[in-house]
Protein backbone atom coordinates (compact mmCIF):
# COMPACT_ATOMS: atom_id res chain seq x y z
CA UNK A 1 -1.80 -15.13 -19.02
CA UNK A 2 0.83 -11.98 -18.57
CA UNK A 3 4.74 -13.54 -18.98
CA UNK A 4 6.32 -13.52 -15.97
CA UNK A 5 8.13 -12.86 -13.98
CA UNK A 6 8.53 -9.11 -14.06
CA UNK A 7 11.92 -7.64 -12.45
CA UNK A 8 11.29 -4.86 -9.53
CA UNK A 9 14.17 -2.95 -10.60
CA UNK A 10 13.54 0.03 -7.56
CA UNK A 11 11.24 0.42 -4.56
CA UNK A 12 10.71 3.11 -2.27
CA UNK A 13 8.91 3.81 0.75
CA UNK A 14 7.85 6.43 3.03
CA UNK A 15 5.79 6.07 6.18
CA UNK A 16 5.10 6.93 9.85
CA UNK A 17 8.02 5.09 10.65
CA UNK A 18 10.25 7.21 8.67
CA UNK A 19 11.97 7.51 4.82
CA UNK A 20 13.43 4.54 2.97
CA UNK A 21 13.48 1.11 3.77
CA UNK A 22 16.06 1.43 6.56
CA UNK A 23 13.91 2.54 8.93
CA UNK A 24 11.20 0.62 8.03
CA UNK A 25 13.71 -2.55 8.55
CA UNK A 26 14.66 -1.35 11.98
CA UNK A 27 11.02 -1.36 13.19
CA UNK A 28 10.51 -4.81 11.87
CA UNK A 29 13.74 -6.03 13.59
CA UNK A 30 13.25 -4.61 16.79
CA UNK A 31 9.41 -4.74 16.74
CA UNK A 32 8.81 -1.11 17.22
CA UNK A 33 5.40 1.03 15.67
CA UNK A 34 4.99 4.27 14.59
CA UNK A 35 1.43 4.62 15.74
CA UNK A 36 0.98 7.35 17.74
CA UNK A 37 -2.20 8.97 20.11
CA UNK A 38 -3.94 11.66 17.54
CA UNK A 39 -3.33 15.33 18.12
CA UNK A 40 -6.52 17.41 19.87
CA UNK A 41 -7.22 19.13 16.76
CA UNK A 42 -8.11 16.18 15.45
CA UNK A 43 -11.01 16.70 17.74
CA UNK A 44 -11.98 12.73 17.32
CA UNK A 45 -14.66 11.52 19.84
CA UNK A 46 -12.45 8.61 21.30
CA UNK A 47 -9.00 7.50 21.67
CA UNK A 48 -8.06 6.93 17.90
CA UNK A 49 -4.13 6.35 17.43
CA UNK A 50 -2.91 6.66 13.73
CA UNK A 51 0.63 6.76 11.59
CA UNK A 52 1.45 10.42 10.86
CA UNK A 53 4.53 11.32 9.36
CA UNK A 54 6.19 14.32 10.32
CA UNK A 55 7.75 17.42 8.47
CA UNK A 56 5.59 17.39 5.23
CA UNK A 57 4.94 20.91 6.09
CA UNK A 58 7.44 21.89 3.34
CA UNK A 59 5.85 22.93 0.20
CA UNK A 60 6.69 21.91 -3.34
CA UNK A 61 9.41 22.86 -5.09
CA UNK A 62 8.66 26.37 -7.44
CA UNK A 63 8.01 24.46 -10.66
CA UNK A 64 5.18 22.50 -9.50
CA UNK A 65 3.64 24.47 -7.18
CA UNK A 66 0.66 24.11 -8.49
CA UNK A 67 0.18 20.71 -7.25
CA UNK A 68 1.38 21.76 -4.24
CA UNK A 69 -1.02 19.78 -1.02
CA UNK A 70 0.02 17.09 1.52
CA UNK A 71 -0.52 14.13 -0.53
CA UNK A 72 1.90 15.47 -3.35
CA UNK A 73 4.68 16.46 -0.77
CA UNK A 74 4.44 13.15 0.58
CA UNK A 75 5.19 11.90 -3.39
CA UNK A 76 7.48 14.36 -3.72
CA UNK A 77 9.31 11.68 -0.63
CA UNK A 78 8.79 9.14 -1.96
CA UNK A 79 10.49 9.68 -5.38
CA UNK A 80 14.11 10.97 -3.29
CA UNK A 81 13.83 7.52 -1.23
CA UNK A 82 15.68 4.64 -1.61
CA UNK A 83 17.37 5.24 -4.86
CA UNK A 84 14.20 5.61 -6.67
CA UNK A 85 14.96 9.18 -9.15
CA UNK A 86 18.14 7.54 -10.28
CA UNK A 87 16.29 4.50 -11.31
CA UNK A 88 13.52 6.57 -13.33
CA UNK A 89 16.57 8.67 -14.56
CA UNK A 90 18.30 5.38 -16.07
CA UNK A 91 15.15 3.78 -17.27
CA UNK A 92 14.24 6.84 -18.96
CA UNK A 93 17.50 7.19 -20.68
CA UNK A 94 17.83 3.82 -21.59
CA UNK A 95 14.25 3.54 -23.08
CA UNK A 96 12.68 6.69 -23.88
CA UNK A 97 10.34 8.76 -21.80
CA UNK A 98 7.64 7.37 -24.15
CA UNK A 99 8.29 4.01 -23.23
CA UNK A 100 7.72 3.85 -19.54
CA UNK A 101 4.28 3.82 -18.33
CA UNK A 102 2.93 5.21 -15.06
CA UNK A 103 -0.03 3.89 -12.38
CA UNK A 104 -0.23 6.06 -10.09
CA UNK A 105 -3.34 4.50 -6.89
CA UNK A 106 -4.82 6.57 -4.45
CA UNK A 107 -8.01 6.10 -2.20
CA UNK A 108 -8.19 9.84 -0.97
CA UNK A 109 -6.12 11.94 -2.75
CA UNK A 110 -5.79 15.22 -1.75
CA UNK A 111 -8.80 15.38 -0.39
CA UNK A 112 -7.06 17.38 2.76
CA UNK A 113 -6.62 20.52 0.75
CA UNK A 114 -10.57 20.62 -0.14
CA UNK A 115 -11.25 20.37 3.22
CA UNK A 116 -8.89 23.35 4.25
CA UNK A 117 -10.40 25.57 1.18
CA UNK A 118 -13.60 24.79 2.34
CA UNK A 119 -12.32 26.55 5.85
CA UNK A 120 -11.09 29.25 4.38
CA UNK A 121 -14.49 30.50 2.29
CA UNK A 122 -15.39 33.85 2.27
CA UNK A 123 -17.90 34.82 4.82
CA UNK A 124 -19.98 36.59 2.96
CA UNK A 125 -19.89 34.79 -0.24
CA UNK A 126 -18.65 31.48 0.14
CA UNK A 127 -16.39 31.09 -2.71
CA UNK A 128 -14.08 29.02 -2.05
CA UNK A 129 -9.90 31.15 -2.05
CA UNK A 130 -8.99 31.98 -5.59
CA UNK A 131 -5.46 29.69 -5.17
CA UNK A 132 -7.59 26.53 -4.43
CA UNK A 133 -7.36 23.94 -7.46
CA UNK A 134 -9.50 20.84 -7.20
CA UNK A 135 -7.86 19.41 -10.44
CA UNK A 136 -4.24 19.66 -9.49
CA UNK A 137 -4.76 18.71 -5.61
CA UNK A 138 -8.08 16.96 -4.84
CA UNK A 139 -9.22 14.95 -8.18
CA UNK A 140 -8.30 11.25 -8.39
CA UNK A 141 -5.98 11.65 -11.18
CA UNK A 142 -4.03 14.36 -9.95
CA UNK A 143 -1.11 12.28 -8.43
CA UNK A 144 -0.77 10.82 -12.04
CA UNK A 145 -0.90 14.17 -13.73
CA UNK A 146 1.83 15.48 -11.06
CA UNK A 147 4.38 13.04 -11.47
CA UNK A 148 3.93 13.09 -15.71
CA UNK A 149 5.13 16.81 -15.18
CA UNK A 150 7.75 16.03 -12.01
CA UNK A 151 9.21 13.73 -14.30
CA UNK A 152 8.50 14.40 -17.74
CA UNK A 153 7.13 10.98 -18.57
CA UNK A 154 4.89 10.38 -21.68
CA UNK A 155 4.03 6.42 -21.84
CA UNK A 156 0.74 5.26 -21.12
CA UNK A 157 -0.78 6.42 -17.66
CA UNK A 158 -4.01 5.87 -15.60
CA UNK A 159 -4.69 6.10 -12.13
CA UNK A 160 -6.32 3.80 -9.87
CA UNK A 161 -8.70 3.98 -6.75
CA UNK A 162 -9.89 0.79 -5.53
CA UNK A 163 -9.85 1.82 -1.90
CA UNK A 164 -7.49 -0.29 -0.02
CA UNK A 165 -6.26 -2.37 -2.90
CA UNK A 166 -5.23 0.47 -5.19
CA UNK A 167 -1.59 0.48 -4.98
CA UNK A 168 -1.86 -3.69 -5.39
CA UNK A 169 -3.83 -3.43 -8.57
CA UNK A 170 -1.39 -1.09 -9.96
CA UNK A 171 1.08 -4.09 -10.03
CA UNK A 172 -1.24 -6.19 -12.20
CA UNK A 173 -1.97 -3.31 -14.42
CA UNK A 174 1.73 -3.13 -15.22
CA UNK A 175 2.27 -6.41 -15.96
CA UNK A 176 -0.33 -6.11 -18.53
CA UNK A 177 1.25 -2.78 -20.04
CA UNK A 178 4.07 -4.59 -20.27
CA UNK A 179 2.71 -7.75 -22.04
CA UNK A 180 0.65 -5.96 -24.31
CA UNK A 181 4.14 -4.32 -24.97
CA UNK A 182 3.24 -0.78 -24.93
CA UNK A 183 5.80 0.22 -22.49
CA UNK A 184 9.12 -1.30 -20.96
CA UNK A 185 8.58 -0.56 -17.88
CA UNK A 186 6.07 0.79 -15.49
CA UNK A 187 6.69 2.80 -12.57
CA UNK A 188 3.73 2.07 -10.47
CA UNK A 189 2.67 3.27 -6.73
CA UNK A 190 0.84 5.93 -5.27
CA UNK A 191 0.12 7.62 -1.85
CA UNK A 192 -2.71 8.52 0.77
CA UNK A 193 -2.44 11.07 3.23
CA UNK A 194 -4.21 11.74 6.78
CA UNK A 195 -7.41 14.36 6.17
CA UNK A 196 -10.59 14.41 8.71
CA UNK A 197 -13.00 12.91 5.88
CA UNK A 198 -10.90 9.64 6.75
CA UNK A 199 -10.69 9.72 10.13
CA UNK A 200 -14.23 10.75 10.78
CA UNK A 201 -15.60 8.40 8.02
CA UNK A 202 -14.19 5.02 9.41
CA UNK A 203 -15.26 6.31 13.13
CA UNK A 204 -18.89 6.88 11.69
CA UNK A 205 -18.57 3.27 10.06
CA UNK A 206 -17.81 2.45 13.83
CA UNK A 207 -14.31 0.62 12.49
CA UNK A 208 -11.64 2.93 14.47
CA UNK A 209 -10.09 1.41 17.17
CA UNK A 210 -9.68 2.76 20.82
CA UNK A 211 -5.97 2.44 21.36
CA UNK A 212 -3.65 1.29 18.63
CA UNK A 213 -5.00 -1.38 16.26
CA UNK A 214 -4.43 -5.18 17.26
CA UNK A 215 -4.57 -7.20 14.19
CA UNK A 216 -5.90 -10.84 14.73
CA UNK A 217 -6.19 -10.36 18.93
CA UNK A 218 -9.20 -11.11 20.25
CA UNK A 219 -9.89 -8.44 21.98
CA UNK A 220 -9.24 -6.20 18.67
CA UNK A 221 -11.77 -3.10 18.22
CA UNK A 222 -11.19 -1.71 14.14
CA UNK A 223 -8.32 0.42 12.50
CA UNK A 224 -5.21 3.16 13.58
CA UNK A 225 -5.63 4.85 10.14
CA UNK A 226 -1.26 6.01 8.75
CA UNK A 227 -0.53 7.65 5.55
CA UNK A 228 2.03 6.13 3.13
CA UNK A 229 3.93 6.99 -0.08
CA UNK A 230 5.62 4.73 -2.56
CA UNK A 231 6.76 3.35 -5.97
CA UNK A 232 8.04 0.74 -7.30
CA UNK A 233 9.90 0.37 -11.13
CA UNK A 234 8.77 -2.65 -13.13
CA UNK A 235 10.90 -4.36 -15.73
CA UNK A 236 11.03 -7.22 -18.34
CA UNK A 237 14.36 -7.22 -18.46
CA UNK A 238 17.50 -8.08 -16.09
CA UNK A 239 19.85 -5.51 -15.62
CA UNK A 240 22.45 -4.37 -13.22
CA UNK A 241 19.47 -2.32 -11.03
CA UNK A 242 17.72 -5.18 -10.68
CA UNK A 243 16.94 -5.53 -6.71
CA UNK A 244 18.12 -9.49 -6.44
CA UNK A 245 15.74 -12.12 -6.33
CA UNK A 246 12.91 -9.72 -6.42
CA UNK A 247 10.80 -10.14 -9.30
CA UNK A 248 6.64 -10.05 -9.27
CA UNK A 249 5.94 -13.67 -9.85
CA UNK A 250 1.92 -13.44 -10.28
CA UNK A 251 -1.29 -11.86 -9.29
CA UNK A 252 -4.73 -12.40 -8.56
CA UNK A 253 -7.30 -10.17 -8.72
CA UNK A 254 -11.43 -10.56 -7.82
CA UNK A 255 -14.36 -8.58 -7.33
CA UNK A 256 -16.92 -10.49 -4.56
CA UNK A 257 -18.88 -6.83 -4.29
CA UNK A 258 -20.51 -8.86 -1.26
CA UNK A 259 -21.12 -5.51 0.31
CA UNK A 260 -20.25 -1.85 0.08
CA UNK A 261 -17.89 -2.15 3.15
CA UNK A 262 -17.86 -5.43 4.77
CA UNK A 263 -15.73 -8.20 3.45
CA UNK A 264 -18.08 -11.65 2.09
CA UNK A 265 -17.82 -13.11 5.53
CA UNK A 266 -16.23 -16.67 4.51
CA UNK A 267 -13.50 -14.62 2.35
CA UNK A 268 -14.67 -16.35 -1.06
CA UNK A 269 -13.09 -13.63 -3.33
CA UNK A 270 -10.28 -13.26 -1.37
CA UNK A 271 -9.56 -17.20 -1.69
CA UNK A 272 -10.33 -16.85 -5.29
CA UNK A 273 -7.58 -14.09 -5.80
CA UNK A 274 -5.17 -15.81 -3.52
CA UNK A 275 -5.88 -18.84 -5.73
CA UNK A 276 -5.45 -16.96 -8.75
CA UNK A 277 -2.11 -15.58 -8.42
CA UNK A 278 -0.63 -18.93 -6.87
CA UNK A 279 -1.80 -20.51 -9.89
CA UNK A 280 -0.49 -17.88 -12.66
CA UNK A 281 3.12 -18.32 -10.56
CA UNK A 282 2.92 -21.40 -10.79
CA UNK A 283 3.47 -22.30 -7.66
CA UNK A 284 1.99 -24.54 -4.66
CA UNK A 285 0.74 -23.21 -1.57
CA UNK A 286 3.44 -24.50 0.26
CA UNK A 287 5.78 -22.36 -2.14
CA UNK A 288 4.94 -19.31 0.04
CA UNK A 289 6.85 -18.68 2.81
CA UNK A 290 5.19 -15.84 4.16
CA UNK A 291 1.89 -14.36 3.73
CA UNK A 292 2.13 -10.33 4.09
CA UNK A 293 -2.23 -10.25 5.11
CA UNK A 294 -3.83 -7.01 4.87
CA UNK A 295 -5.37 -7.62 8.64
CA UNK A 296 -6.80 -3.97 9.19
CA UNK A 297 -7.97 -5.30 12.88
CA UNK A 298 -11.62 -5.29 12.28
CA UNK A 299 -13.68 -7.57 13.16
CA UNK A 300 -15.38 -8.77 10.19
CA UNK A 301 -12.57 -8.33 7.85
CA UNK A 302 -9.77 -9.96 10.52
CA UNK A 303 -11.82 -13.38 10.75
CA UNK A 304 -12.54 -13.31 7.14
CA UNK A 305 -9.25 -12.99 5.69
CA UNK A 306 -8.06 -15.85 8.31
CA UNK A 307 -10.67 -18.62 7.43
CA UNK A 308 -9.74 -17.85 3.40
CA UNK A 309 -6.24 -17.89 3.95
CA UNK A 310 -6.02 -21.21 6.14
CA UNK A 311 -8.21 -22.56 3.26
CA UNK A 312 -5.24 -21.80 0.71
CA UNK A 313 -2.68 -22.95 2.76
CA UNK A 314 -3.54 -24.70 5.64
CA UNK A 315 -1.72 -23.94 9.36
CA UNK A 316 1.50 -24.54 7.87
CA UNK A 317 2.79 -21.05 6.25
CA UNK A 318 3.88 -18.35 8.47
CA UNK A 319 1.20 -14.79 8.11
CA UNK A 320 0.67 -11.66 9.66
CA UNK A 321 0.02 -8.07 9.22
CA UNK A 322 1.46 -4.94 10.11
CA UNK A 323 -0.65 -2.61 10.21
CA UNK A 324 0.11 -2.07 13.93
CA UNK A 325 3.77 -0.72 12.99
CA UNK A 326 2.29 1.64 10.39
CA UNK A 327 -1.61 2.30 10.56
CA UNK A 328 -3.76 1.35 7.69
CA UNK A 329 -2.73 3.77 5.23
CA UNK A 330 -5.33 2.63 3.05
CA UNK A 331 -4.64 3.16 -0.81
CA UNK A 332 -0.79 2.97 -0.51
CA UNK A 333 -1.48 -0.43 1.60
CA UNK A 334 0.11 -2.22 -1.16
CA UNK A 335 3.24 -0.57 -1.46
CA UNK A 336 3.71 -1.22 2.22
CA UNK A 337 3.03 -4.99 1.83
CA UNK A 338 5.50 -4.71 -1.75
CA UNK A 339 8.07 -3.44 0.33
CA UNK A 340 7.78 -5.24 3.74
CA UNK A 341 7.74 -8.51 1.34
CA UNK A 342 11.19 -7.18 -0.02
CA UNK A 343 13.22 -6.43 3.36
CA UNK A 344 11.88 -10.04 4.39
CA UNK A 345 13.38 -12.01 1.73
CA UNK A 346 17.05 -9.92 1.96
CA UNK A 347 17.10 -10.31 5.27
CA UNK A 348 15.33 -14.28 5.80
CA UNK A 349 13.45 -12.65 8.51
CA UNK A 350 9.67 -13.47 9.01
CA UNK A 351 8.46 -9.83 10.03
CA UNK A 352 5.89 -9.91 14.18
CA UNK A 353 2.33 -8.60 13.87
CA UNK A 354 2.92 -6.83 16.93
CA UNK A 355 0.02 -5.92 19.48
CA UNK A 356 -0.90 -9.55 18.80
CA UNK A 357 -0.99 -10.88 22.50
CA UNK A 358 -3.95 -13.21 22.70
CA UNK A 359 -5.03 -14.47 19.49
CA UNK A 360 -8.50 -15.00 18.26
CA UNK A 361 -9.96 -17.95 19.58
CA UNK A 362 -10.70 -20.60 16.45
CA UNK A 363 -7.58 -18.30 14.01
CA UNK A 364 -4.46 -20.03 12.08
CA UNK A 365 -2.13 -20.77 14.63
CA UNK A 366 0.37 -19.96 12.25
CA UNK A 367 0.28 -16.34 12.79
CA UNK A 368 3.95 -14.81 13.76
CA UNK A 369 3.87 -13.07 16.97
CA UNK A 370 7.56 -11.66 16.99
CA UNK A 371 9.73 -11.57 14.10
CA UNK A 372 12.34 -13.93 13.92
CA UNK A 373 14.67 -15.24 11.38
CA UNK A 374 13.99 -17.52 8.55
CA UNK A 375 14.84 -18.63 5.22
CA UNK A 376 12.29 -16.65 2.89
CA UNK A 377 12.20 -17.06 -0.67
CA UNK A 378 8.68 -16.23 -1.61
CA UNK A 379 5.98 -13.95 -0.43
CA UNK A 380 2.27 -13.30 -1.14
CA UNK A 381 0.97 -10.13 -0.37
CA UNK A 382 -2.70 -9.32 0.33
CA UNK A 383 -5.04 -6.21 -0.35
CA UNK A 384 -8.44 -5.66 0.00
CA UNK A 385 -10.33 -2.82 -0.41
CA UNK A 386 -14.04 -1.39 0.13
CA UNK A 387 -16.69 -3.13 -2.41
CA UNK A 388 -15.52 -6.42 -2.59
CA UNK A 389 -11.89 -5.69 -5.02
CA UNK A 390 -9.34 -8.16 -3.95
CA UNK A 391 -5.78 -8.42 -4.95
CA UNK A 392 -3.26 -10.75 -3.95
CA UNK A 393 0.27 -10.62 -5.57
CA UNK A 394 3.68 -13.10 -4.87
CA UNK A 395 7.07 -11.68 -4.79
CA UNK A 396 10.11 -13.34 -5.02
CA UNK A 397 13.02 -15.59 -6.75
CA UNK A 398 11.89 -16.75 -9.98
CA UNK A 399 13.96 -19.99 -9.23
């Protein structure tokens, strides 16, 4: 198994709720969301409520223009958050630029500026406009192949797109970069932005929610789909950057591929990767003192995440989710859960899964309602994505 632990040396963050880690804490403290009604032109056929963020109407700066769509302005964020270009900036000079590797994760891409190209074809021929590039905006990869040119790194680099656990995975990945020792350190993350094929794909799957999203509740109807951007630096070594007591202590990764979109109804793979990264930590269940659960408010995926967790750790370790501060912003889920899991343990505060009023009859009772205050040392954090791909990671003191 990878040595670890693994020193997160930066981490950055940009959703709904605004740039940084600031503002992200300030929601968490005072239990406020960013979810908002969507706009008209979204022309959805019910009430859907979802995590925009505002201003990325600014395009990229002249050198990289050519990557220039919403996803990769959102990037472009998250790299001038929280500290995060000096980091890259230090690593790279005190390593080499061929030393640091890059996983970039991603569930949509930019799939946004396909679908305005596709507005925009000529009337009587249908080409698509001549300034539309599918491989710098819209392909998979192109978030990876961005930020090698933003920031003139030439380590190993792959992108990921597991659906919801992209960003998660990307964490693993590094560790094994690192162990394999092909690079020093990693920067890993990613993004996904708001486009219609989202929004009108999870209402079609009959998963959007009328009304913002109420993880765990009872009365709980699907997802508020946000949009997220963020990265995190990965190191072997200790150094004066380090963030303290912050460190990837293990990971857990399964594939159930019980169904296309529906979780394996008992959570089996989900226990499994839970298990998994407890195990490679080595720690006990009782370790953990708060469980960061992807809860995206659906039905199906709500009750099975509950029954696998409780089966890990009984009614005993504080959980929640929340997804009803930010939306599900899908791939970049697990930078959300990285960096919630941070602000948590530096400020021993156990963070509310708010719109939780009446829980699910038969659900762990240990479930945190409102934030409150609390020695944390240790955090798991869960992602799940479409086709059964399960990741579970634990952040933390290495004490």
């Amino acid at each position: 198994m990878t040595p670890l632990p693994l020193h997160v040396t930066a981490l950055s963050i940009v959703s709904a709720l605004g740039d940084g880690l600031e503002p992200m804490w300030t929601a968490m403290s005072f239990n406020r969301s960013a979810l908002a009604a969507a706009p008209t032109e979204q022309r959805l056929p019910l009430n859907a409520w979802i995590g925009k963020i505002s201003d990325l109407d600014t395009p990229l700066p002249a050198p990289w223009l050519t990557y220039d769509c919403r996803n990769h302005r959102l990037v472009e964020r998250a790299l001038h958050a929280d500290g995060l270009m000096a980091a890259i900036e230090r690593a790279i000079a005190e390593y080499g630029a061929s030393r640091i590797g890059l996983i970039t994760a991603t569930s949509t891409s930019g799939i946004l500026s396909t679908e305005i190209a596709y507005r925009q074809r000529d009337p009587g021929t249908g080409a698509l406009p001549a300034e539309f590039s599918y491989e710098s905006t819209h392909n998979t990869d192109a978030i990876g192949s961005f930020l090698r040119a933003r920031l003139g790194l030439n380590g190993p680099a792959f992108t990921l797109s597991t659906a919801c656990a992209a960003t998660a995975k990307a964490f693993a990945a590094a560790a094994r970069l690192i162990d394999a020792g092909l690079c020093d350190a990693v920067l890993v993350g990613g993004a996904d932005s708001l486009c219609d094929t989202t929004l009108f794909g999870f209402h079609s799957l009959g998963v959007m929610a009328e009304g913002p999203c109420r993880p765990f509740d009872t009365g709980r109807s699907g997802i508020s789909i946000g949009e997220a951007g963020g990265f995190a630096l990965l190191e072997r070594a200790q150094n004066d950057a380090a963030l303290p007591d912050f460190c990837l202590l293990g990971y857990g990764e399964t594939s159930d591929a019980y169904h296309m979109s529906s979780p394996d109804p008992e959570g089996l793979g989900s226990e499994a990767a839970m298990r998994r990264a407890l195990e490679q930590a080595g720690l006990e269940p009782g370790d953990i003192n708060y469980i960061h659960m992807h809860g995206t408010a659906t039905l199906a995926g709500d009750a099975a995440e509950d029954r696998a967790v409780t089966r890990v750790f009984g009614e005993t370790v504080p959980r929640g989710s929340t997804k009803a501060a930010t939306g599900h912003t899908l791939g970049a889920t697990g930078m959300i859960g990285v960096a919630t899991a941070l602000l948590a343990i530096q400020n021993s505060f156990l963070p509310g899964n708010q719109n939780l009023t009446d829980l699910e009859p038969g659900f762990s009772s240990a479930h945190v309602r409102f934030g409150r205050s609390a020695p944390v040392k240790r955090v798991m954090c869960n992602a799940f994505g479409f086709g059964g791909v399960n990741c579970s990671l634990i952040f933390g003191s290495k004490g």
